[in-house]
Protein backbone atom coordinates (compact mmCIF):
# COMPACT_ATOMS: atom_id res chain seq x y z
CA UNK A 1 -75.73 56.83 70.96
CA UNK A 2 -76.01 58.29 67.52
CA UNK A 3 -77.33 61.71 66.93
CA UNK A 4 -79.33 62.37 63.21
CA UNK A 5 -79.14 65.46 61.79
CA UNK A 6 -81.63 66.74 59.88
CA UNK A 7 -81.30 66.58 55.67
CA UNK A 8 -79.29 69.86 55.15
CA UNK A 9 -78.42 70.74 58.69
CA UNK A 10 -75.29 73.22 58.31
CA UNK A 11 -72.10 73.01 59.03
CA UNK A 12 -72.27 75.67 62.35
CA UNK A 13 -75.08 73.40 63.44
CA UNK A 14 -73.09 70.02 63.35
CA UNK A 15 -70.17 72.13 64.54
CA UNK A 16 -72.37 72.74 67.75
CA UNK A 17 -73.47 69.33 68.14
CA UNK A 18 -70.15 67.93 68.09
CA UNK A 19 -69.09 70.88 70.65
CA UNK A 20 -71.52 69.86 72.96
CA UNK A 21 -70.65 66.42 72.86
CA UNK A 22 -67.13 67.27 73.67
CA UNK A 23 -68.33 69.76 77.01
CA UNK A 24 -70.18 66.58 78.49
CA UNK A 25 -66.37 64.44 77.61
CA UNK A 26 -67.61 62.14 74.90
CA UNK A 27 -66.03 61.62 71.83
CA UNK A 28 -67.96 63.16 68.57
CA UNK A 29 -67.47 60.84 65.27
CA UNK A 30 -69.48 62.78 62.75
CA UNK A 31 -69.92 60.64 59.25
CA UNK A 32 -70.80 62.98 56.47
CA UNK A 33 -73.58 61.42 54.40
CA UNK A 34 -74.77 62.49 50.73
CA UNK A 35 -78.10 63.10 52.25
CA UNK A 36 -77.58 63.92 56.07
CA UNK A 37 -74.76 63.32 58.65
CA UNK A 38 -74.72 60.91 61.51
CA UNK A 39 -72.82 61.75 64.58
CA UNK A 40 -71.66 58.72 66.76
CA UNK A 41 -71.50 59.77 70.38
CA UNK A 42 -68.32 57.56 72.29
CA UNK A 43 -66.86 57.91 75.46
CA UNK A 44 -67.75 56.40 79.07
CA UNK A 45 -70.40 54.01 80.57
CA UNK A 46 -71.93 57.51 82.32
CA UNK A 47 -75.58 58.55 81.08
CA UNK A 48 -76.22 60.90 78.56
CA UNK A 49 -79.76 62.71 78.51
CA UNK A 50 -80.33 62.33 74.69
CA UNK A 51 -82.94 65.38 75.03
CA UNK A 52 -80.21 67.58 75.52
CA UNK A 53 -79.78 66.80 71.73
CA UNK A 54 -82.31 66.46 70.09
CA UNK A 55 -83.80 69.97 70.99
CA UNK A 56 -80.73 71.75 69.28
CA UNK A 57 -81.02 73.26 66.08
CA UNK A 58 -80.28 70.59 63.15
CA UNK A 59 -81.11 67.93 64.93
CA UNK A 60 -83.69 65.56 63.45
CA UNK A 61 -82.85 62.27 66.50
CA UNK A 62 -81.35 60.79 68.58
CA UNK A 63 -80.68 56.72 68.48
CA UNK A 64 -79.31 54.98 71.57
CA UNK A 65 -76.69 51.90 70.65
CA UNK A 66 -76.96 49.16 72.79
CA UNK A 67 -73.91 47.18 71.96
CA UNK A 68 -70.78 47.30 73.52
CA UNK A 69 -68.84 47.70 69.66
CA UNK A 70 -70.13 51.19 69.19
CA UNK A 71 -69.07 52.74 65.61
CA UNK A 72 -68.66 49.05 64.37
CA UNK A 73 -72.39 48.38 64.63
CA UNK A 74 -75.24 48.75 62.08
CA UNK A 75 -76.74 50.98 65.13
CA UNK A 76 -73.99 53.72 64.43
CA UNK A 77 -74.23 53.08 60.31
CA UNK A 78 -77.00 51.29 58.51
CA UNK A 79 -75.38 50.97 55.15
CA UNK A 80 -72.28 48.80 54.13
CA UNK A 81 -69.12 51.18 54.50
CA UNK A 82 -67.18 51.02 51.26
CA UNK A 83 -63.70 52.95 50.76
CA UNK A 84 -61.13 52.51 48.25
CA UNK A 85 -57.47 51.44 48.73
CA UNK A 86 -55.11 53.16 46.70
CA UNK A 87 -52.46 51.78 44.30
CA UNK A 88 -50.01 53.56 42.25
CA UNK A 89 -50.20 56.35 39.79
CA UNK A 90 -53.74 57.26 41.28
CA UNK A 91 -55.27 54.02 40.31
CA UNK A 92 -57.62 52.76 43.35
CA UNK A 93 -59.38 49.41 44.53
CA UNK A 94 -62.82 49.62 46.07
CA UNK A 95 -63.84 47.24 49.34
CA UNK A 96 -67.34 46.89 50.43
CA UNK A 97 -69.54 46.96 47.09
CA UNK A 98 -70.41 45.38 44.61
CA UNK A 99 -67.15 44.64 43.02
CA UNK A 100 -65.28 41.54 45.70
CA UNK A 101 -61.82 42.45 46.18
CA UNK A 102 -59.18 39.55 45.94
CA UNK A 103 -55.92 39.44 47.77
CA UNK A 104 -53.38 37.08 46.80
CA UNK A 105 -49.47 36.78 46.94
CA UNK A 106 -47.16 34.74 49.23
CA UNK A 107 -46.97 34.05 52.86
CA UNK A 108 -43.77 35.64 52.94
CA UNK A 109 -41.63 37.83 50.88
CA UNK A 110 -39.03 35.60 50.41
CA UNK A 111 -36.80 37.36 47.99
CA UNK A 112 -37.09 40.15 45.08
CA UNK A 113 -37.77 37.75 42.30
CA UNK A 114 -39.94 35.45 43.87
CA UNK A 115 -42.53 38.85 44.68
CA UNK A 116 -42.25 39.96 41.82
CA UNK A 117 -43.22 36.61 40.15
CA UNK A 118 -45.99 36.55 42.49
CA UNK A 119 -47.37 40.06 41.34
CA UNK A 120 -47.95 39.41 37.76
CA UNK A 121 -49.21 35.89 38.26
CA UNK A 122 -52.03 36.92 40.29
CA UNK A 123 -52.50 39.96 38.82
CA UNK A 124 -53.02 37.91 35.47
CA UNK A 125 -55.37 35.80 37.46
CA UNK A 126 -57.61 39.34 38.69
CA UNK A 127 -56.39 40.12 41.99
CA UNK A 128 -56.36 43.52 42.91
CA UNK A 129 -53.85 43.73 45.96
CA UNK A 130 -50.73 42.03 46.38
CA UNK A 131 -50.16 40.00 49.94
CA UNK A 132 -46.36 39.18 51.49
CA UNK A 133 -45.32 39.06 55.17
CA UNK A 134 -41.95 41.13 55.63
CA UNK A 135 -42.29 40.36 59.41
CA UNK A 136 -43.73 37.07 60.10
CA UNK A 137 -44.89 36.05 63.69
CA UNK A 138 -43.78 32.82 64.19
CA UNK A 139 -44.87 30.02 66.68
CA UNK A 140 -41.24 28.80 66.93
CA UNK A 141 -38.45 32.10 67.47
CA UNK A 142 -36.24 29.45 65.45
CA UNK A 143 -38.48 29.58 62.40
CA UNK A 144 -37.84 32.20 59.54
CA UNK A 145 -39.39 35.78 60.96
CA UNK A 146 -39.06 37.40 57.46
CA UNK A 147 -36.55 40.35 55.94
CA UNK A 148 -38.26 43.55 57.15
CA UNK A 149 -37.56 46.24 55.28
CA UNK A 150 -36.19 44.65 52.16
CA UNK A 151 -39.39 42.68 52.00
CA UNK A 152 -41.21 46.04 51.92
CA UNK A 153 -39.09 47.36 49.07
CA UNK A 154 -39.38 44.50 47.11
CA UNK A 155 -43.50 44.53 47.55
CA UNK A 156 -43.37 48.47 46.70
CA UNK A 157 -41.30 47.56 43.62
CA UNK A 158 -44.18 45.08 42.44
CA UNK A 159 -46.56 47.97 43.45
CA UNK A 160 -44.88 49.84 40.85
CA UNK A 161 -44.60 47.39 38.30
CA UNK A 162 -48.03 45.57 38.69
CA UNK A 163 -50.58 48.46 39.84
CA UNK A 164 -51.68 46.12 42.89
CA UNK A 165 -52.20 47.36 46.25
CA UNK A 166 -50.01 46.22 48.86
CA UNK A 167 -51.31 44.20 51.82
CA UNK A 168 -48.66 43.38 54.81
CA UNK A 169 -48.81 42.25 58.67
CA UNK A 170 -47.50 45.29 60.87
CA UNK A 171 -46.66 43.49 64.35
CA UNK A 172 -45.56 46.26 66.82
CA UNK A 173 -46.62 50.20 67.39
CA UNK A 174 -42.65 50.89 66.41
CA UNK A 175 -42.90 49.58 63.37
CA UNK A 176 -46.24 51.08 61.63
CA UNK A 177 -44.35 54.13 60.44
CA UNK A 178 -42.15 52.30 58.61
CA UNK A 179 -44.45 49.83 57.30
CA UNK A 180 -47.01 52.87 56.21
CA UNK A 181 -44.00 54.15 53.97
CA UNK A 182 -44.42 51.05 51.63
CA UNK A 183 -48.24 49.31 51.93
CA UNK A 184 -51.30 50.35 51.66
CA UNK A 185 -53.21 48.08 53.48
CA UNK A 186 -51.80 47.67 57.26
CA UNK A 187 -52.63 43.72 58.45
CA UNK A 188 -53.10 43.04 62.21
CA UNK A 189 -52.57 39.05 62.65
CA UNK A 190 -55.07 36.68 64.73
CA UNK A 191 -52.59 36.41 67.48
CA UNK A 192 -52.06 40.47 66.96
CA UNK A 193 -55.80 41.04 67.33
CA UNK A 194 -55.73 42.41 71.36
CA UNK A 195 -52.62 43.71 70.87
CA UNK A 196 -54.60 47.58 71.60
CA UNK A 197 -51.52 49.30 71.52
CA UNK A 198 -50.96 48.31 67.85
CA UNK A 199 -54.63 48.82 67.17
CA UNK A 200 -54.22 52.00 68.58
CA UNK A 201 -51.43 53.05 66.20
CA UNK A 202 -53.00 51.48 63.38
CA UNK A 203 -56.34 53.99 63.80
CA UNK A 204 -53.93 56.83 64.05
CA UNK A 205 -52.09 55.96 61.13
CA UNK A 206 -55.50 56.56 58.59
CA UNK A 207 -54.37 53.40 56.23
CA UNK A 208 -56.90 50.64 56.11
CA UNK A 209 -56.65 48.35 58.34
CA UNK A 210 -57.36 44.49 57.41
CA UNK A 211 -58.42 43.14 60.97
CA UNK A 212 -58.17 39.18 61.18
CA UNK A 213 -59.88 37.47 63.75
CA UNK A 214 -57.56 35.52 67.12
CA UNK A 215 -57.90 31.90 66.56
CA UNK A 216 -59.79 31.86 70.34
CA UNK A 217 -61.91 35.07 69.73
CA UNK A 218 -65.58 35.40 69.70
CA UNK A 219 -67.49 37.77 66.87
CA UNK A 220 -68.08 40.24 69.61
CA UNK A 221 -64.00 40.20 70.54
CA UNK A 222 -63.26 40.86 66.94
CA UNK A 223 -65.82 43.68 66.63
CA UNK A 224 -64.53 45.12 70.08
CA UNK A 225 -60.87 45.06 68.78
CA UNK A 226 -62.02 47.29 65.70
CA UNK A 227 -63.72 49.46 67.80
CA UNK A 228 -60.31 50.51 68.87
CA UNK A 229 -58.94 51.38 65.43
CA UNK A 230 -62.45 52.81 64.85
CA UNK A 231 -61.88 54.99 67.58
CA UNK A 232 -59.25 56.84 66.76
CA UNK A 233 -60.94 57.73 63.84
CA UNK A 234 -59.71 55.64 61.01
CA UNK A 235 -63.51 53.90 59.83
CA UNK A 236 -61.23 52.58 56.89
CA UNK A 237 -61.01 48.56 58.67
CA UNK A 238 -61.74 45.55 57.03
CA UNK A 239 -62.71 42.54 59.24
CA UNK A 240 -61.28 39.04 58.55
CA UNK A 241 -62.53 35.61 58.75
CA UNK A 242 -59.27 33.50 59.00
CA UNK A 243 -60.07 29.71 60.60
CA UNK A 244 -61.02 29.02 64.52
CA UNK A 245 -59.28 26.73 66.69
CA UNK A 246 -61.27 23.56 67.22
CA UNK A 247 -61.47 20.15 68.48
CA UNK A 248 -60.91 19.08 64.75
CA UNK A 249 -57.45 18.25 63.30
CA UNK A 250 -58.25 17.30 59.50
CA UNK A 251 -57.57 21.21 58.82
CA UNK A 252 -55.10 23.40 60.23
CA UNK A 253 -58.13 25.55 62.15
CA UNK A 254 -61.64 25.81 61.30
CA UNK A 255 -63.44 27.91 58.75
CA UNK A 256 -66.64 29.52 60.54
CA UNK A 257 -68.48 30.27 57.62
CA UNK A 258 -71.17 31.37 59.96
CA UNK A 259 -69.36 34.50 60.93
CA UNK A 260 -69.59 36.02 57.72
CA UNK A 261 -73.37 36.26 57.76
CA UNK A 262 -73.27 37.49 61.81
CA UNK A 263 -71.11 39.99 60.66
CA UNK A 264 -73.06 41.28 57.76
CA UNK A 265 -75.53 41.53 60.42
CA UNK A 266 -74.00 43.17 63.62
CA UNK A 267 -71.58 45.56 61.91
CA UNK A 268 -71.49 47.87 58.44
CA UNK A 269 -67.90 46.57 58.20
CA UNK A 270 -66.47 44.99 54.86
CA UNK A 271 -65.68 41.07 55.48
CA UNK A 272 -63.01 39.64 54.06
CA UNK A 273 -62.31 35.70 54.08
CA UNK A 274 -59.12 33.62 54.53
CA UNK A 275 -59.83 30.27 53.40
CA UNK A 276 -55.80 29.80 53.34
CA UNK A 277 -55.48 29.61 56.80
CA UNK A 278 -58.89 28.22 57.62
CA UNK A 279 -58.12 24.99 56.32
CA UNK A 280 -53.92 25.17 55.85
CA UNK A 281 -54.33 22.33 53.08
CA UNK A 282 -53.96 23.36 50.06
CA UNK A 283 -56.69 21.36 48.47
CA UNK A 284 -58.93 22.51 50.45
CA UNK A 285 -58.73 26.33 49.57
CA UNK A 286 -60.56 27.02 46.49
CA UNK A 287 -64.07 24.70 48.35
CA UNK A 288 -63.71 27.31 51.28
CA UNK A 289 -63.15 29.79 49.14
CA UNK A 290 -66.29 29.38 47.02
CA UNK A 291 -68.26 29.27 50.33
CA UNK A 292 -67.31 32.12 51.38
CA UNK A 293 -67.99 33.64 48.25
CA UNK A 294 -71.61 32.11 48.48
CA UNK A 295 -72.34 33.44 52.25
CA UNK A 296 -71.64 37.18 51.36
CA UNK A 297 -67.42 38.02 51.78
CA UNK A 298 -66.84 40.96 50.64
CA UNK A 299 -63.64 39.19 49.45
CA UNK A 300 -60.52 36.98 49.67
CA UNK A 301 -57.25 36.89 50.82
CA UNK A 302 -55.23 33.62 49.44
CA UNK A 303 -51.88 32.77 49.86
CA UNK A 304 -50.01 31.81 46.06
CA UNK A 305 -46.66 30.77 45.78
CA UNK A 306 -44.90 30.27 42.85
CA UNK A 307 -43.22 26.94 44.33
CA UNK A 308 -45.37 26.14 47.60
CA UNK A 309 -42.97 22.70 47.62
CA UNK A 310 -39.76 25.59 48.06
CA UNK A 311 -42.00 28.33 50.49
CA UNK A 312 -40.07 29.24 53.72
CA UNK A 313 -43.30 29.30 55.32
CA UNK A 314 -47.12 28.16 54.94
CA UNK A 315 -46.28 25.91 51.74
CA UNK A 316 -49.16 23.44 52.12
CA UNK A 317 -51.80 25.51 52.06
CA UNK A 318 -50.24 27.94 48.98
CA UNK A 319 -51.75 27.85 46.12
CA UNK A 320 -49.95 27.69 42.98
CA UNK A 321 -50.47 30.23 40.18
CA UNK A 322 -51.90 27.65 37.56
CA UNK A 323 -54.51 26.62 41.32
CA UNK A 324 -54.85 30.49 42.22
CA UNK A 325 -56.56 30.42 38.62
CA UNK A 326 -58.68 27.71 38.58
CA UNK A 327 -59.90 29.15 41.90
CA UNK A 328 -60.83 33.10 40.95
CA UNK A 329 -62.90 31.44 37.84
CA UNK A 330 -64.96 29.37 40.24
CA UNK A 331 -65.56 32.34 42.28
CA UNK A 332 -66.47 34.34 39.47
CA UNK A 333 -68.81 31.92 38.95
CA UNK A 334 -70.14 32.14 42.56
CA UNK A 335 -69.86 35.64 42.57
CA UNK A 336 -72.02 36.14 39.39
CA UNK A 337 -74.65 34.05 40.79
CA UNK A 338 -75.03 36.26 43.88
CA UNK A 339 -75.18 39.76 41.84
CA UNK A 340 -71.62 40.20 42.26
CA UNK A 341 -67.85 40.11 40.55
CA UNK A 342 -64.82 39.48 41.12
């Protein structure tokens, strides 16, 4: 359940509210509003007599949640969650309002040149983060897996150079501290998704967290595996829409444009779209990509190489700079016509 406090309730009386929810064994996650605080009440299946609440001092309600996904839902916060990624030199990228944000870079960080290449050509095209895979989860262990921590200098280095934000893939618990030294946006893969000790160390860890969906998973499995990094207390999680598997074979998966609306709906989450891996054809990304624009994304991630035909992974559906171009003006165009910008 949630419990409202009143507009101006003190800090000693949401002090006691979260106290008491911690005597009965249930997690307290207050969110501090401009106007009044919300405190999301987490824990076991076992009844809670809401009364017991709502006749303490401060208290204005109390709202049950009936969904499994507890802090993700609109129940626990009506209003879209925005927070801001940081780059360098105390510059900062906002997800969730008005502004889209668009992530674009390689599948892989394939050497120092070719990131840094990659930076300042999509930079020059507007994106405001910087994507690269220094450890890349592979369906064959004979394919190329990436080149770990030099990958992660070499994205820090464009960090430096460019302003952008860096976005990578974490795969294991082990390696988020490492990974947290050099991005600022941690990735958890589709096949990563119920991986809950990783999700667990990723809501410890306090970076934002882009969530992509498991090419088998329902909305409801994706909302359930951010409640995990949720939590822990990190609320900083971005949920992505990255292709389904389906009976169809023209595309590499299938886009489900539909879960960007459902989403808007059931959770207060930002939604960010994948159209590279949706379709894994490379003419096909800019079409999804103004769809998704058009259903209400709250942005893009796009893979851009500077020589898809030479990529060590994902080349067909890469963009190339000049293409990465062409595609953020047709989504400005989109964008523009739904109150928004890119």
């Amino acid at each position: 359940m949630v419990v409202i406090m009143k507009s101006g309730a003190t800090v000693k009386e949401i002090s006691a509210v979260v106290a008491r929810i911690e005597s009965f064994n249930f997690r307290a996650h207050p969110i501090y509003g401009e106007e009044r605080t919300i405190i999301g009440v987490v824990g076991n299946d076992r009844p809670l007599d809401r009364t017991v609440f709502e006749l303490m001092s401060g208290v204005e309600t109390t709202v049950p949640i009936l969904k499994p996904f507890k802090l993700a839902s609109r129940d626990f916060k009506k209003e879209n969650s925005m927070f801001s990624i940081l780059g360098t030199n105390g510059s900062s990228v906002k997800v969730g309002g008005n502004d889209l944000l668009l992530i674009a870079g390689p599948c892989a960080a394939e050497s120092r040149q070719q990131v840094l290449e990659s930076a300042h050509a999509v930079k020059e095209a507007g994106a405001r983060a910087l994507r690269a895979g220094a450890y890349k989860p592979r369906t064959s262990p004979y394919s190329f897996q990436g080149y770990g921590e030099d990958a992660l200098k070499w994205m820090a280095e464009a960090r430096e150079q460019t302003g952008l934000a860096v976005v990578t893939e974490v795969m294991a618990p082990e390696q988020v501290p490492l990974v947290s030294q050099y991005t600022n946006v941690m990735q958890i893969g589709a096949r990563n998704m119920q991986n809950f000790p990783l999700l667990n160390a990723v809501g410890a860890c306090m970076k934002p967290v882009l969530l992509k969906r498991g090419m088998m998973s329902t909305i409801e499995e994706l909302l359930m595996a951010a409640e995990y990094i949720l939590s822990n207390g990190n609320y900083n999680v971005m949920l992505c829409e990255r292709g389904i598997r389906t009976f169809e074979t023209s595309t590499r998966n299938t886009l489900d444009i539909n879960a960007v609306p459902v989403l808007k709906k059931l959770s207060h989450l930002p939604v960010i779209v994948d159209p590279s891996h949706a379709t894994g054809r490379s003419e096909y990304v800019t079409a999804a990509a103004r769809a998704a624009i058009a259903a209400g994304a709250d942005g893009l991630i796009v893979e851009v190489h500077p020589d898809p035909s030479s990529a060590l992974s994902d080349g067909a559906q890469s963009l190339t700079p000049e293409q990465f171009n062409d595609m953020v003006r047709q989504t400005r165009r989109i964008a523009a016509a739904m109150d928004r910008s890119i």
